[in-house]
Structures are given as C-alpha cells and as structure tokens.
PDB file of N, CA and C in Angstrom:
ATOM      1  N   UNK A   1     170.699 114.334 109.365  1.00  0.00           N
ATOM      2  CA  UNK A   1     170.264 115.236 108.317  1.00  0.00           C
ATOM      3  C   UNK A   1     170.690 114.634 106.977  1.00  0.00           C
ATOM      4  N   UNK A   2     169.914 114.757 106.211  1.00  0.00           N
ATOM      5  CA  UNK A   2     170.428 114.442 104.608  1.00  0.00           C
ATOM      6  C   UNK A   2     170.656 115.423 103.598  1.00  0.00           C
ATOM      7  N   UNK A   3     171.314 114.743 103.018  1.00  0.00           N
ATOM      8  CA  UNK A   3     172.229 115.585 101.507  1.00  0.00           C
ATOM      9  C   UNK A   3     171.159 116.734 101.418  1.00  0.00           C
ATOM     10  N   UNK A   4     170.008 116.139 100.923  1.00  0.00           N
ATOM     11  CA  UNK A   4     169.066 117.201 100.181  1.00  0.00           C
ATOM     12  C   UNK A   4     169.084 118.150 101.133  1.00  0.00           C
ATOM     13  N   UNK A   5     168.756 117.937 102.447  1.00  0.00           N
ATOM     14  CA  UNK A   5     168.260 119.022 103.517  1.00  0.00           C
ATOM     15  C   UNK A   5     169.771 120.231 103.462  1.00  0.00           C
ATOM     16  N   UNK A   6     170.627 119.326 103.735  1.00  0.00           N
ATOM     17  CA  UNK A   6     171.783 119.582 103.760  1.00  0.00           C
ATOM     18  C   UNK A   6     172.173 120.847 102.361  1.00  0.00           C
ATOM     19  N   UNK A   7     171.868 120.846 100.785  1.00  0.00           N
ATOM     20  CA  UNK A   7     172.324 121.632 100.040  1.00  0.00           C
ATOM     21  C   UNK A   7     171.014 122.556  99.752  1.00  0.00           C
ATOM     22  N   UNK A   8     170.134 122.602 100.373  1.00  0.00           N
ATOM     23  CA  UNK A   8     169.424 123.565 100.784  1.00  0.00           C
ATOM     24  C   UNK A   8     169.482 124.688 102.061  1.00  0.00           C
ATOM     25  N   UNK A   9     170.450 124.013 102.544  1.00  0.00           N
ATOM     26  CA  UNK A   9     171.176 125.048 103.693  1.00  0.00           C
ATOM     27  C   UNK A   9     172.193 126.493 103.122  1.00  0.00           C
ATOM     28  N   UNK A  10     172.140 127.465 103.504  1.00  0.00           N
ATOM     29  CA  UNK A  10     173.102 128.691 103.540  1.00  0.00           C
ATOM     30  C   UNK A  10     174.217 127.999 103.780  1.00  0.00           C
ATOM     31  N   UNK A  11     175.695 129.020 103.377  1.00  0.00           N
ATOM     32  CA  UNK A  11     176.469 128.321 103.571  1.00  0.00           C
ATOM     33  C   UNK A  11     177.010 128.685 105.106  1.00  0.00           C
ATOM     34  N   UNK A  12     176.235 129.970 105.769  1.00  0.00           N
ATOM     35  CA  UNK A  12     176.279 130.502 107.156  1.00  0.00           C
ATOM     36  C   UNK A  12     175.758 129.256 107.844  1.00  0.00           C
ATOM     37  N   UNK A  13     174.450 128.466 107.311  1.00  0.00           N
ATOM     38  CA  UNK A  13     173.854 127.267 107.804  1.00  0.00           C
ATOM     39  C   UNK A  13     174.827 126.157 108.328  1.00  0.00           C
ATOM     40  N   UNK A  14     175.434 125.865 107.151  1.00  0.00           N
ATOM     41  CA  UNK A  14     176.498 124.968 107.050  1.00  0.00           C
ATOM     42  C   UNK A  14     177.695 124.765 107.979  1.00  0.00           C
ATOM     43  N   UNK A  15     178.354 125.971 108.041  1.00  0.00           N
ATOM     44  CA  UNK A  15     179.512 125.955 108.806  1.00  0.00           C
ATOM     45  C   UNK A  15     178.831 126.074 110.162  1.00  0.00           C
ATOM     46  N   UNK A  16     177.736 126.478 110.433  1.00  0.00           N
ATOM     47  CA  UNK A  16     177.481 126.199 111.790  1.00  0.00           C
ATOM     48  C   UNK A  16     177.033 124.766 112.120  1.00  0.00           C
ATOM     49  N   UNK A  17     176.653 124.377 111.224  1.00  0.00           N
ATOM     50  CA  UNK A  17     176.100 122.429 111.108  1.00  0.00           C
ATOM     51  C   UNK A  17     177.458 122.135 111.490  1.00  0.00           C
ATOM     52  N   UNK A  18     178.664 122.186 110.640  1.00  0.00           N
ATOM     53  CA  UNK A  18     180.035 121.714 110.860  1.00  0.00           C
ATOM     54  C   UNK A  18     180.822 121.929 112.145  1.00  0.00           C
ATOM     55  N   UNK A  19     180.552 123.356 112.559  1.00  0.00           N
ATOM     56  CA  UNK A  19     180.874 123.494 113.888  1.00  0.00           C
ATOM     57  C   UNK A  19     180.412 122.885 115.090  1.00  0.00           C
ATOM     58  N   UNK A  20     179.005 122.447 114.903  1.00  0.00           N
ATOM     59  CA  UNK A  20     178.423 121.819 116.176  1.00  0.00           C
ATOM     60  C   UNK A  20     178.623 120.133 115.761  1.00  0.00           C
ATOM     61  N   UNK A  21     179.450 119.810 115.093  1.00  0.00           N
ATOM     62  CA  UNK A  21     180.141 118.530 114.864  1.00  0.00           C
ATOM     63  C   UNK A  21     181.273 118.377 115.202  1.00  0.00           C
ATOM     64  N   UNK A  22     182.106 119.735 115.406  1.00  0.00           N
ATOM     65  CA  UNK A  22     183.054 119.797 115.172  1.00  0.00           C
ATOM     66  C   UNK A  22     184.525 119.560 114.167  1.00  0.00           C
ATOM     67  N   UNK A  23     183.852 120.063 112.829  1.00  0.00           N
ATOM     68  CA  UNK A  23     184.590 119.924 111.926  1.00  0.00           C
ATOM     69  C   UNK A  23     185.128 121.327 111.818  1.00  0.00           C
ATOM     70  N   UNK A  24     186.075 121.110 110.922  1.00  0.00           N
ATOM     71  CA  UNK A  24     186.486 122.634 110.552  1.00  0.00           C
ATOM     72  C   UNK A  24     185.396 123.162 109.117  1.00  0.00           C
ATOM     73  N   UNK A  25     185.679 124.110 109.197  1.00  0.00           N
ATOM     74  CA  UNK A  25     184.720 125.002 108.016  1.00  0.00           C
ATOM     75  C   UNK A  25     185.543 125.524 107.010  1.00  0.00           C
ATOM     76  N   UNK A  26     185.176 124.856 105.657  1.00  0.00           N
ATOM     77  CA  UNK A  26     185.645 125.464 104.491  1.00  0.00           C
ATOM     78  C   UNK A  26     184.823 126.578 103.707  1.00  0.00           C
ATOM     79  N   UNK A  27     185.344 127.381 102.709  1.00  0.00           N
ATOM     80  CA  UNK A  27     184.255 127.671 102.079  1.00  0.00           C
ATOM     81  C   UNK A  27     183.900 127.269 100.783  1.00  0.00           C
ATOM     82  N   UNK A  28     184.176 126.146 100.363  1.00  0.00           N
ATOM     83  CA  UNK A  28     183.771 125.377  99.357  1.00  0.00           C
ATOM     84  C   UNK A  28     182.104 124.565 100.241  1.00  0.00           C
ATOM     85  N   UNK A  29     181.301 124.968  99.435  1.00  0.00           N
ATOM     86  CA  UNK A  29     179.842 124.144  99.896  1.00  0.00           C
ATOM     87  C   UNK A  29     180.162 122.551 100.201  1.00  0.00           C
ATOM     88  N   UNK A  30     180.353 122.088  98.784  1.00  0.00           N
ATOM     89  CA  UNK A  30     180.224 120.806  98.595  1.00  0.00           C
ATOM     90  C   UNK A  30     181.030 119.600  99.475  1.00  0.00           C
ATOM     91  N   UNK A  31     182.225 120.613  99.774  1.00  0.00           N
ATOM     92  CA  UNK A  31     183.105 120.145 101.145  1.00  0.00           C
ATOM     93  C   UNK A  31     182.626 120.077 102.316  1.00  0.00           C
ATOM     94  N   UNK A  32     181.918 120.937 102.453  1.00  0.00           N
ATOM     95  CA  UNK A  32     181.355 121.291 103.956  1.00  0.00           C
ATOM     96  C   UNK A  32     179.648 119.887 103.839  1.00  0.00           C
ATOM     97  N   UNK A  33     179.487 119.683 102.873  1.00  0.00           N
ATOM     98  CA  UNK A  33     178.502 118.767 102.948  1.00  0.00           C
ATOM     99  C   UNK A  33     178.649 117.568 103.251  1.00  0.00           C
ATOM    100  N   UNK A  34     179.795 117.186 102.420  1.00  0.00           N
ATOM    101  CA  UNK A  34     180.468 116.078 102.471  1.00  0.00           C
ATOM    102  C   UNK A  34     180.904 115.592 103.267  1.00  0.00           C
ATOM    103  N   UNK A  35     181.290 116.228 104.539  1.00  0.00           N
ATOM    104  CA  UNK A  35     182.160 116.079 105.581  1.00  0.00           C
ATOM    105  C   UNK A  35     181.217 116.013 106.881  1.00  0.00           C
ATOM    106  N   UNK A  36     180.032 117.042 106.312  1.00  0.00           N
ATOM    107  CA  UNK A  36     178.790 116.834 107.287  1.00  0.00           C
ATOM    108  C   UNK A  36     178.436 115.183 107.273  1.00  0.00           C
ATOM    109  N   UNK A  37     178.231 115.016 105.781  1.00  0.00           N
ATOM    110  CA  UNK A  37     177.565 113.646 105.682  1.00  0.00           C
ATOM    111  C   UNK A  37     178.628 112.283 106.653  1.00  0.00           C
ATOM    112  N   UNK A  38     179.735 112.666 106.306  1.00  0.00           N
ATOM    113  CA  UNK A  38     181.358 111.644 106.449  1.00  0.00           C
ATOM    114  C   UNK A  38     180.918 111.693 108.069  1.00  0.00           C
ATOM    115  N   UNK A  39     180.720 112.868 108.822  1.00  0.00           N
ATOM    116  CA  UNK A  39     181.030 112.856 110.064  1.00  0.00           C
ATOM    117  C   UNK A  39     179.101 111.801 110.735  1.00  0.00           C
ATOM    118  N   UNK A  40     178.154 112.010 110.074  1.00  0.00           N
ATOM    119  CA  UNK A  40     177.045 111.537 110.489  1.00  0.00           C
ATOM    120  C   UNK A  40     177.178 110.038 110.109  1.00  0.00           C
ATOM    121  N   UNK A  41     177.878 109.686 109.201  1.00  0.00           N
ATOM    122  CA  UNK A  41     177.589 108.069 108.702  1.00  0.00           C
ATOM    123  C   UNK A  41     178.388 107.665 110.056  1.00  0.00           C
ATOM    124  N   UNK A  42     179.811 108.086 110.383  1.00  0.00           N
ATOM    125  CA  UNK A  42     180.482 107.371 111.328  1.00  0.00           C
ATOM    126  C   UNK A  42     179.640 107.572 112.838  1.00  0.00           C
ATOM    127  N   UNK A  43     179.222 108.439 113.262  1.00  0.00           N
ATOM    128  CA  UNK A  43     178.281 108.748 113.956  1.00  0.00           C
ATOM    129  C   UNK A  43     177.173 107.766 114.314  1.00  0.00           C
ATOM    130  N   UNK A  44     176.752 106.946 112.948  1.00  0.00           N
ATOM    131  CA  UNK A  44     175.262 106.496 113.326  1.00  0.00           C
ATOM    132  C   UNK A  44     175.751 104.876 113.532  1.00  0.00           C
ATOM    133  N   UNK A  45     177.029 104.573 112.694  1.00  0.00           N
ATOM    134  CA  UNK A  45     177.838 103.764 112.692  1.00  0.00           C
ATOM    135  C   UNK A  45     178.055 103.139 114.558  1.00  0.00           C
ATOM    136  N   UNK A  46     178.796 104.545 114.775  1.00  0.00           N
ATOM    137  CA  UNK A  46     179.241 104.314 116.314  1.00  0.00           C
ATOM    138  C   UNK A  46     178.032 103.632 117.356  1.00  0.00           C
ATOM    139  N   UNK A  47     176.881 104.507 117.005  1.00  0.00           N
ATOM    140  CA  UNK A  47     176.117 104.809 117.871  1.00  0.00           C
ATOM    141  C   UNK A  47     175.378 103.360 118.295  1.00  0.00           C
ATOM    142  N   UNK A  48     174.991 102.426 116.826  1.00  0.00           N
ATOM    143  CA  UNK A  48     174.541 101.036 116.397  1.00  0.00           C
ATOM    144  C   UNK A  48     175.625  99.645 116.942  1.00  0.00           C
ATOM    145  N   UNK A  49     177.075 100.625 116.901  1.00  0.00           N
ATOM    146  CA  UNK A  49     177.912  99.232 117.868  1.00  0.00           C
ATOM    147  C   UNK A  49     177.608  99.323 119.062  1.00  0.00           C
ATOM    148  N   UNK A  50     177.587 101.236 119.568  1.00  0.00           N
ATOM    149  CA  UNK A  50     177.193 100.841 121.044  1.00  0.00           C
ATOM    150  C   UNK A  50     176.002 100.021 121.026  1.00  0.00           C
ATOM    151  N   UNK A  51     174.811 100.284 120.689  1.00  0.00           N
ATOM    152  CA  UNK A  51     173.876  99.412 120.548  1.00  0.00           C
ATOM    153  C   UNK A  51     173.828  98.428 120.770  1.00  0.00           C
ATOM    154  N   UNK A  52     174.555  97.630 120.160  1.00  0.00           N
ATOM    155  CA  UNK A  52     174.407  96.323 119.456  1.00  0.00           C
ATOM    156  C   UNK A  52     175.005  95.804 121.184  1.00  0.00           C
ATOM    157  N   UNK A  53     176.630  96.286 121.493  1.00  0.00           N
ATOM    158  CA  UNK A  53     177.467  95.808 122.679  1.00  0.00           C
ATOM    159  C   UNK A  53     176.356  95.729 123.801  1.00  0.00           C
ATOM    160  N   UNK A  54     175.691  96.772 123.718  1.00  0.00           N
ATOM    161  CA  UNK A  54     175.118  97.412 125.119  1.00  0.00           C
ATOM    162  C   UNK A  54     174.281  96.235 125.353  1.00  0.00           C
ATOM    163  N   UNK A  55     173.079  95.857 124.229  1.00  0.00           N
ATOM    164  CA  UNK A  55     172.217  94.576 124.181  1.00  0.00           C
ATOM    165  C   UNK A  55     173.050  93.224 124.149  1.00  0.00           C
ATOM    166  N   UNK A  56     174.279  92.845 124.174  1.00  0.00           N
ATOM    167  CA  UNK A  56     174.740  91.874 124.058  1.00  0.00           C
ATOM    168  C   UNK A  56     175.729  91.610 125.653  1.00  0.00           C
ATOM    169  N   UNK A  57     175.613  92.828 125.919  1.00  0.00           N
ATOM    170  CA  UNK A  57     176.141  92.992 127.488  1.00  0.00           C
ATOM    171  C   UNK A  57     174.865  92.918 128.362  1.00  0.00           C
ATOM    172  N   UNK A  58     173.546  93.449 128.284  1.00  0.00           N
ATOM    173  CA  UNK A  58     172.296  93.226 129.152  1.00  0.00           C
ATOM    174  C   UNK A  58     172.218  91.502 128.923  1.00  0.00           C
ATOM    175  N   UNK A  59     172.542  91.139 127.826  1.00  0.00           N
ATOM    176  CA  UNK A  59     172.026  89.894 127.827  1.00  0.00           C
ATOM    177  C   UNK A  59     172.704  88.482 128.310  1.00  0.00           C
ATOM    178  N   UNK A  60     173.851  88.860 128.602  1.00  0.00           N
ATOM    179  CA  UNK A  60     175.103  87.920 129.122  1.00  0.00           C
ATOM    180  C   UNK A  60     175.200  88.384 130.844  1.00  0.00           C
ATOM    181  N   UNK A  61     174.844  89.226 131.113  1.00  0.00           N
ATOM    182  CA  UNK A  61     174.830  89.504 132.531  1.00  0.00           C
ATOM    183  C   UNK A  61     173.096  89.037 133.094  1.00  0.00           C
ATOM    184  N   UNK A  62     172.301  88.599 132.323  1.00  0.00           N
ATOM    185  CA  UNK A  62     170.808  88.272 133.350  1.00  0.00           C
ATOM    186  C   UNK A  62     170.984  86.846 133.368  1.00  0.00           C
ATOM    187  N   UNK A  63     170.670  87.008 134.742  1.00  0.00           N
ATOM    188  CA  UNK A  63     170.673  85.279 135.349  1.00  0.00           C
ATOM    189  C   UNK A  63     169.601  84.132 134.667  1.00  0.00           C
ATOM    190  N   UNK A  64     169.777  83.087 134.477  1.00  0.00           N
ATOM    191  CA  UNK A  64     169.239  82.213 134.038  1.00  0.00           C
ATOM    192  C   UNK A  64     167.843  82.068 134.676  1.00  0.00           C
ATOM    193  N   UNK A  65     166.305  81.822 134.256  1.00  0.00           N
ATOM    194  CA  UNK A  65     165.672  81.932 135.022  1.00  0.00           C
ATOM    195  C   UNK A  65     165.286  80.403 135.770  1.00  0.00           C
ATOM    196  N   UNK A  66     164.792  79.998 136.588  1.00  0.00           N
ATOM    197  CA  UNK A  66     164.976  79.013 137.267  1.00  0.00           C
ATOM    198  C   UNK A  66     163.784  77.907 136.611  1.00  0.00           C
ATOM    199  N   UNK A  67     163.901  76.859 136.079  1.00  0.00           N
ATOM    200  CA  UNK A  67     162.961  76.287 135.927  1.00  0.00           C
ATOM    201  C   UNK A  67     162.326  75.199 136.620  1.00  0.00           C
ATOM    202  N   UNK A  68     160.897  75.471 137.067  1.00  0.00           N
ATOM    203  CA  UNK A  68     160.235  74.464 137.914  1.00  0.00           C
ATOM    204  C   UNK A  68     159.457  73.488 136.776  1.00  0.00           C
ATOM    205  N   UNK A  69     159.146  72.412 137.823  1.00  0.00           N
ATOM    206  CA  UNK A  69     158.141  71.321 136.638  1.00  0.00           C
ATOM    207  C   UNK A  69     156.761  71.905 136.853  1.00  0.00           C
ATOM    208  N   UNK A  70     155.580  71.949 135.866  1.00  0.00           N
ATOM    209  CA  UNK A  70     154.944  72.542 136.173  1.00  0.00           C
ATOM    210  C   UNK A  70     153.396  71.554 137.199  1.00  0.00           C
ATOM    211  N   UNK A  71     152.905  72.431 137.662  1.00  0.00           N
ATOM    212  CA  UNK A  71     152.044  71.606 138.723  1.00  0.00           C
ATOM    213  C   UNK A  71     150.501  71.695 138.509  1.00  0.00           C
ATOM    214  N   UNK A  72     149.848  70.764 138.300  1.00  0.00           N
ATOM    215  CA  UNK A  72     148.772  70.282 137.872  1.00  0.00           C
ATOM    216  C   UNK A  72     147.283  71.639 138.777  1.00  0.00           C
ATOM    217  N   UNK A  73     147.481  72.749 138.360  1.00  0.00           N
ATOM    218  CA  UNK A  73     146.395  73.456 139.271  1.00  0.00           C
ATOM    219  C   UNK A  73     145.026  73.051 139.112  1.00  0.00           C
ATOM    220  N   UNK A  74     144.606  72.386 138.089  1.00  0.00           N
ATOM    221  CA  UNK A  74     142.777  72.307 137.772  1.00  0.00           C
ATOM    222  C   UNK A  74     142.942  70.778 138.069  1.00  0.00           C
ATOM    223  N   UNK A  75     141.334  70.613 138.306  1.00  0.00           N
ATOM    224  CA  UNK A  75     141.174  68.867 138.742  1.00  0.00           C
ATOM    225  C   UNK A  75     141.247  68.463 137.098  1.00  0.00           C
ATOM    226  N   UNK A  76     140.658  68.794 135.964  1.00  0.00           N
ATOM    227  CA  UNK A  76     141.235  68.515 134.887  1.00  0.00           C
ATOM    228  C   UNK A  76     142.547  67.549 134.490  1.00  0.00           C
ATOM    229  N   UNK A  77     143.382  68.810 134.781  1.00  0.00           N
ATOM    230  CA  UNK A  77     144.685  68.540 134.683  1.00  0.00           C
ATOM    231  C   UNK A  77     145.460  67.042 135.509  1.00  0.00           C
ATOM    232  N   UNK A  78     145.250  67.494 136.978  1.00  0.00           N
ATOM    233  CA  UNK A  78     145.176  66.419 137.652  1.00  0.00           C
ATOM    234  C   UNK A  78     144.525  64.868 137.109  1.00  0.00           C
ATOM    235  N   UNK A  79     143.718  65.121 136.761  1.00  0.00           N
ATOM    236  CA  UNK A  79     142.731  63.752 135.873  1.00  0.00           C
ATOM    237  C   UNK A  79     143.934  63.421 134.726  1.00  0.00           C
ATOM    238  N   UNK A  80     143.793  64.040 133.949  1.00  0.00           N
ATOM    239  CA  UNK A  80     144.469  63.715 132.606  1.00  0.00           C
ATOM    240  C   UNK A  80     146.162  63.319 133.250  1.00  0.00           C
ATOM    241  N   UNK A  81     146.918  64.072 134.474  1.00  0.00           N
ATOM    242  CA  UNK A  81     147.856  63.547 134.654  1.00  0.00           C
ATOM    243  C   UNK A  81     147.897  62.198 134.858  1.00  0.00           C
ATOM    244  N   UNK A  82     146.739  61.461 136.121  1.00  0.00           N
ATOM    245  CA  UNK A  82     146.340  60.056 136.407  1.00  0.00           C
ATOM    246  C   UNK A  82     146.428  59.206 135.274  1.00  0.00           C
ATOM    247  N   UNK A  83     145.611  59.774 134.578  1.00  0.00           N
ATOM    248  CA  UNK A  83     145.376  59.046 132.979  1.00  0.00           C
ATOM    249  C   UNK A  83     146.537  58.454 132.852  1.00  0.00           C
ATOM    250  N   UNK A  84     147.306  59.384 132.316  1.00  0.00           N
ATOM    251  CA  UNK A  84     148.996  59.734 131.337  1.00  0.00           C
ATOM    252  C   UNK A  84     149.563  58.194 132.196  1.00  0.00           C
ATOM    253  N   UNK A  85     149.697  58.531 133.850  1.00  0.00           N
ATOM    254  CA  UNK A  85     150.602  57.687 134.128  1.00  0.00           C
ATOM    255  C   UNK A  85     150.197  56.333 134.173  1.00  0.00           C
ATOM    256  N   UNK A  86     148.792  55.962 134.011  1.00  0.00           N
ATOM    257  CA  UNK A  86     148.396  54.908 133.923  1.00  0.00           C
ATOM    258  C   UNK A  86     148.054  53.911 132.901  1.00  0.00           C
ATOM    259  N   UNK A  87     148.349  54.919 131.651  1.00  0.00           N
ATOM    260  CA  UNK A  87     148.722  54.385 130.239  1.00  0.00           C
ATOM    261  C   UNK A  87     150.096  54.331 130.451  1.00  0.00           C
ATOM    262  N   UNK A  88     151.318  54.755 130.863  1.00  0.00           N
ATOM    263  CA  UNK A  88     152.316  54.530 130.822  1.00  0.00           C
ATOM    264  C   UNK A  88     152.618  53.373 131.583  1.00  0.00           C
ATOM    265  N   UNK A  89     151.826  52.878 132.607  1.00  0.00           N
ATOM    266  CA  UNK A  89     152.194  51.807 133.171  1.00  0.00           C
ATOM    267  C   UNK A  89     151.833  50.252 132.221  1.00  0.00           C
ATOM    268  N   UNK A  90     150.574  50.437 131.806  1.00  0.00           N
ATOM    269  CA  UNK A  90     149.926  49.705 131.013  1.00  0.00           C
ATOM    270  C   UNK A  90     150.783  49.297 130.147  1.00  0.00           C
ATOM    271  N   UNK A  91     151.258  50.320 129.462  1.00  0.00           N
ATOM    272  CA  UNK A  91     152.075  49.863 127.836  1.00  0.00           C
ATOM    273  C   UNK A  91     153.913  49.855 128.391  1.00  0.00           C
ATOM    274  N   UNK A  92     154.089  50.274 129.706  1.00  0.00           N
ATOM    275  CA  UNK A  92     155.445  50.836 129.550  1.00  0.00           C
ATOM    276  C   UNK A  92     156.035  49.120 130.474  1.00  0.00           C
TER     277      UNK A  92
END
C-alpha cells in the first residue's frame, strides 16, 4: 500500500492496517503511517532476498545437462560433413 492510499485511510482504517502487521497502534496518524510504510519497505526487502536465495539455490542444485556431439540427421548435412573433412585433409 502507499503513502497516498495510506493518508486517505480513517484512523479506525489505520490501526487496523497496523494491527494486521502487527505493529502497535498510536493515535498520532502520521506515526501510524510511517510505521505502516517502515514495516512494508522491510517486508518487500525480505521477501526479494528470499527471492533472490531461493533462485540462486534452484540454480546450484540442477544437474549439469549432458552434452552430446551433434549427429548429422539430413543427407545434406551428412554431405557437407564429407565435404568439411575432406577439405581438412587437403589443406590440413
């Protein structure tokens, strides 16, 4: 939620925003906003390391995938392989 949304709220609004955060409830507004905001930054904070760990843990635990050489499926291919090695013999 943001500031704006936030000082458009009652202050009945508020302390229940704070309560389901679990902050305590003042009755100064601007406190109770502030603390809304304090408790959501660390919040989104937290939420972006798990993030970040969680993708850096999927990615250190998947196995390497296996690499094959690849194999000539079209007569094309096959042709142009012949080619390849027979210029390589030529010049090599």
């Amino acid at each position: 939620m943001d500031r704006l949304t936030l000082e458009g709220l009652s202050m009945e609004q508020l302390r229940e925003e704070a309560k389901k955060c679990g902050l305590p409830t003042t009755k100064n507004q601007h406190t109770l906003i502030d603390a809304i905001m304090s408790h959501a930054e660390r919040h989104r904070v937290e939420v972006a390391a798990q993030e970040s760990q969680s993708t850096v843990t999927q990615t250190t635990l998947e196995t390497p995938a296996r690499v094959e050489e690849p194999r000539a499926s079209s007569k094309m291919e096959q042709i142009l392989a012949l080619l390849l090695q027979q210029q390589q013999q030529c010049w090599g």
